[in-house]
C-alpha atoms as a PDB file:
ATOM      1  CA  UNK A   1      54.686  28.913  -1.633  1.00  0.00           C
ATOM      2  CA  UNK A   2      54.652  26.317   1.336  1.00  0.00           C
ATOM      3  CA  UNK A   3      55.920  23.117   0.722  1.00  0.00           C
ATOM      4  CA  UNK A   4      53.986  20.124   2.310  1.00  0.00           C
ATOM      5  CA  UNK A   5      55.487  16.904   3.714  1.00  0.00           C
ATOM      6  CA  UNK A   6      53.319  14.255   1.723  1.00  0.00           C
ATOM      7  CA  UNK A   7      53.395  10.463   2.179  1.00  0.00           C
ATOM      8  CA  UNK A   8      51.177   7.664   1.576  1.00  0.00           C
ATOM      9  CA  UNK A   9      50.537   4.375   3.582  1.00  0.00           C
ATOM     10  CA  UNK A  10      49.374   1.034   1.530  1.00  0.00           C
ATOM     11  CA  UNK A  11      47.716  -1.342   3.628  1.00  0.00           C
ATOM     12  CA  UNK A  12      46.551  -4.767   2.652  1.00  0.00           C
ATOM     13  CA  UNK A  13      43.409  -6.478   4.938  1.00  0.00           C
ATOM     14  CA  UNK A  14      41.933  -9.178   2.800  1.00  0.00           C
ATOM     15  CA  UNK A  15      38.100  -9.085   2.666  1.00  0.00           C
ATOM     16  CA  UNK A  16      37.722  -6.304   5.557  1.00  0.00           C
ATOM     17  CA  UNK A  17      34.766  -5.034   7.772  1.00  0.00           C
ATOM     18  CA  UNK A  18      34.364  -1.286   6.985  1.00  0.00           C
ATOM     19  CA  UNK A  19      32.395   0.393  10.108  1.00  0.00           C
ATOM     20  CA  UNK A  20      32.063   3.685  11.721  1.00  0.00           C
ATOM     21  CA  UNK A  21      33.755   3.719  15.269  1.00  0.00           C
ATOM     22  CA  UNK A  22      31.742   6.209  17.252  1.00  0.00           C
ATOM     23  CA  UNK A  23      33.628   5.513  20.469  1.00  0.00           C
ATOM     24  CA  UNK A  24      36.636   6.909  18.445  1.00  0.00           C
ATOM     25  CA  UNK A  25      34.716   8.912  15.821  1.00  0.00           C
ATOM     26  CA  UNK A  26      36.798   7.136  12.703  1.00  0.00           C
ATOM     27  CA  UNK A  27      36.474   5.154  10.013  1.00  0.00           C
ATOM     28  CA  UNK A  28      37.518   1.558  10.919  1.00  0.00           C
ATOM     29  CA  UNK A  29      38.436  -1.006   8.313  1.00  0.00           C
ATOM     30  CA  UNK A  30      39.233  -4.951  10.100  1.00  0.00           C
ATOM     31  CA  UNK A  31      39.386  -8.280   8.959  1.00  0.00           C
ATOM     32  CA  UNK A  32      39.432  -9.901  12.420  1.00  0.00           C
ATOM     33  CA  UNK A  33      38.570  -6.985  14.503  1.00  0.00           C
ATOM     34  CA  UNK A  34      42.334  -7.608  16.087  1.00  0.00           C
ATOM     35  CA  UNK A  35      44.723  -5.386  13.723  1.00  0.00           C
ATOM     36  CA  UNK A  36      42.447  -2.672  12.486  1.00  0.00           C
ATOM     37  CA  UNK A  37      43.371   0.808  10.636  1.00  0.00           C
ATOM     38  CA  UNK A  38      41.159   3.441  12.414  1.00  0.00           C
ATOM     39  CA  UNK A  39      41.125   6.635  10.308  1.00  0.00           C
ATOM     40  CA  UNK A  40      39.697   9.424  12.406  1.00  0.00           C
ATOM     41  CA  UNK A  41      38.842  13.196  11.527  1.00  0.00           C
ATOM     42  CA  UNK A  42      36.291  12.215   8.699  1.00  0.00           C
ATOM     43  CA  UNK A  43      33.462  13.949   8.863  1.00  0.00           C
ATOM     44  CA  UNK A  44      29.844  12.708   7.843  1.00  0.00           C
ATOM     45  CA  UNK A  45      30.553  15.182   4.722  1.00  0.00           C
ATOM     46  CA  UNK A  46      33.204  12.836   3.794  1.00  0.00           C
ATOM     47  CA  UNK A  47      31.801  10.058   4.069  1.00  0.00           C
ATOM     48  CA  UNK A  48      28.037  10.978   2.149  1.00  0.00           C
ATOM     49  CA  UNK A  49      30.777  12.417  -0.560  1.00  0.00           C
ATOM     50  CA  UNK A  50      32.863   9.597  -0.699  1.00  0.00           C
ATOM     51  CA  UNK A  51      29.433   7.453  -1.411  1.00  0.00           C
ATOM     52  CA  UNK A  52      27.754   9.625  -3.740  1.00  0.00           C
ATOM     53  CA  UNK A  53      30.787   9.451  -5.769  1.00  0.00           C
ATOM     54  CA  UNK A  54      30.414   5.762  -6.033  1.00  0.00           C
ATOM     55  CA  UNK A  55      26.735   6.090  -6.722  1.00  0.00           C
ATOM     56  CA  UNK A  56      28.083   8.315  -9.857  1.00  0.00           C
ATOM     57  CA  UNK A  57      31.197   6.380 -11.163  1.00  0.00           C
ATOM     58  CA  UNK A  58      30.057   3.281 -10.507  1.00  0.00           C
ATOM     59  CA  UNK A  59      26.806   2.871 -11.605  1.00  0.00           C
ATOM     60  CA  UNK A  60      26.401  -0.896 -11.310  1.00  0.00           C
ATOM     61  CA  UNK A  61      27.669  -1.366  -7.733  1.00  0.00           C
ATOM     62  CA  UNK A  62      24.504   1.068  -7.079  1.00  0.00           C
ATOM     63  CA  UNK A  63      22.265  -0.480  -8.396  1.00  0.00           C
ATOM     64  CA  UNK A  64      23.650  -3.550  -6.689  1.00  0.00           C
ATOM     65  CA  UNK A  65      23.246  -1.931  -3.586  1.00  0.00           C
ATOM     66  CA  UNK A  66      19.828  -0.741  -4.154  1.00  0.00           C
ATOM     67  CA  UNK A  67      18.912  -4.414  -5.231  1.00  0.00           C
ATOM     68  CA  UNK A  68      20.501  -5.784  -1.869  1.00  0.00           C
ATOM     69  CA  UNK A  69      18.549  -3.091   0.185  1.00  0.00           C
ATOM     70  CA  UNK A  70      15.315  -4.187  -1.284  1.00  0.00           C
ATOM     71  CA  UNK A  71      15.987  -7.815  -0.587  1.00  0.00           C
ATOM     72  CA  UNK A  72      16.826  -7.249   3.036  1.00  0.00           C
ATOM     73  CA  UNK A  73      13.792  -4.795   3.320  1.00  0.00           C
ATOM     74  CA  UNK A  74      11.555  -7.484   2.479  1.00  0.00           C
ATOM     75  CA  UNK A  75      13.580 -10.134   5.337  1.00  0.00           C
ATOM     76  CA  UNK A  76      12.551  -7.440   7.825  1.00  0.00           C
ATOM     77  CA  UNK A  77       9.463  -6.816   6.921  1.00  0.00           C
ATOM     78  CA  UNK A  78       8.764 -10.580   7.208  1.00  0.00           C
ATOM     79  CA  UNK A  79      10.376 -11.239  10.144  1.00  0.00           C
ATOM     80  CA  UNK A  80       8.210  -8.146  11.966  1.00  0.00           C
ATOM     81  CA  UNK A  81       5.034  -9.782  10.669  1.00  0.00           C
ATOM     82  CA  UNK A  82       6.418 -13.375  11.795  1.00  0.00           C
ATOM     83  CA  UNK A  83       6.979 -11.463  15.210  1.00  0.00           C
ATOM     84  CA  UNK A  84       3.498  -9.792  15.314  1.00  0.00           C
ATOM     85  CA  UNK A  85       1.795 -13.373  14.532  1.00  0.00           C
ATOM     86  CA  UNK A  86       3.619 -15.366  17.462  1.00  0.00           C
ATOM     87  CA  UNK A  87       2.821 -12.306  20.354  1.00  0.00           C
ATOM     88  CA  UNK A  88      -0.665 -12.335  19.599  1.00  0.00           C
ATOM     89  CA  UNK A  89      -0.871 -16.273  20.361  1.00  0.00           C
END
């Protein structure tokens, strides 16, 4: 049996942005887009796993989520008729 080096790094970033990096392919978490942990090698597996699992232990940030995707579904919607209305003026 192999024996692995394992370690773990604990990072604090109060209130980060969480975005995909595609000019570095990585997972980028930033509070002030100045000191920012880029994690790269996930794949888009990873990632639809990692939020399917909160979909299925966390039940009521989903639904949270689906609520806020409504809300800003409507917004856009809105603002494309708004947008429609003023062009044809």
């Amino acid at each position: 049996m192999a024996l692995n080096y394992e370690t773990t790094h604990e990072y604090y970033i109060k209130d980060p942005s969480i975005f995909w990096c595609e000019e570095h392919n990585g997972l980028c978490l930033t509070q002030d887009y100045e000191d920012t942990l880029r994690i790269t090698g996930v794949s888009d597996e990873s990632i639809i796993k990692f939020v399917n699992g909160l979909y299925k232990h966390y039940p009521e940030l989903a639904a949270s989520f689906q609520k806020g995707c409504k809300l800003d579904t409507k917004a856009s919607s809105r603002k494309a008729t708004q947008g429609k209305a003023k062009s044809t003026d």
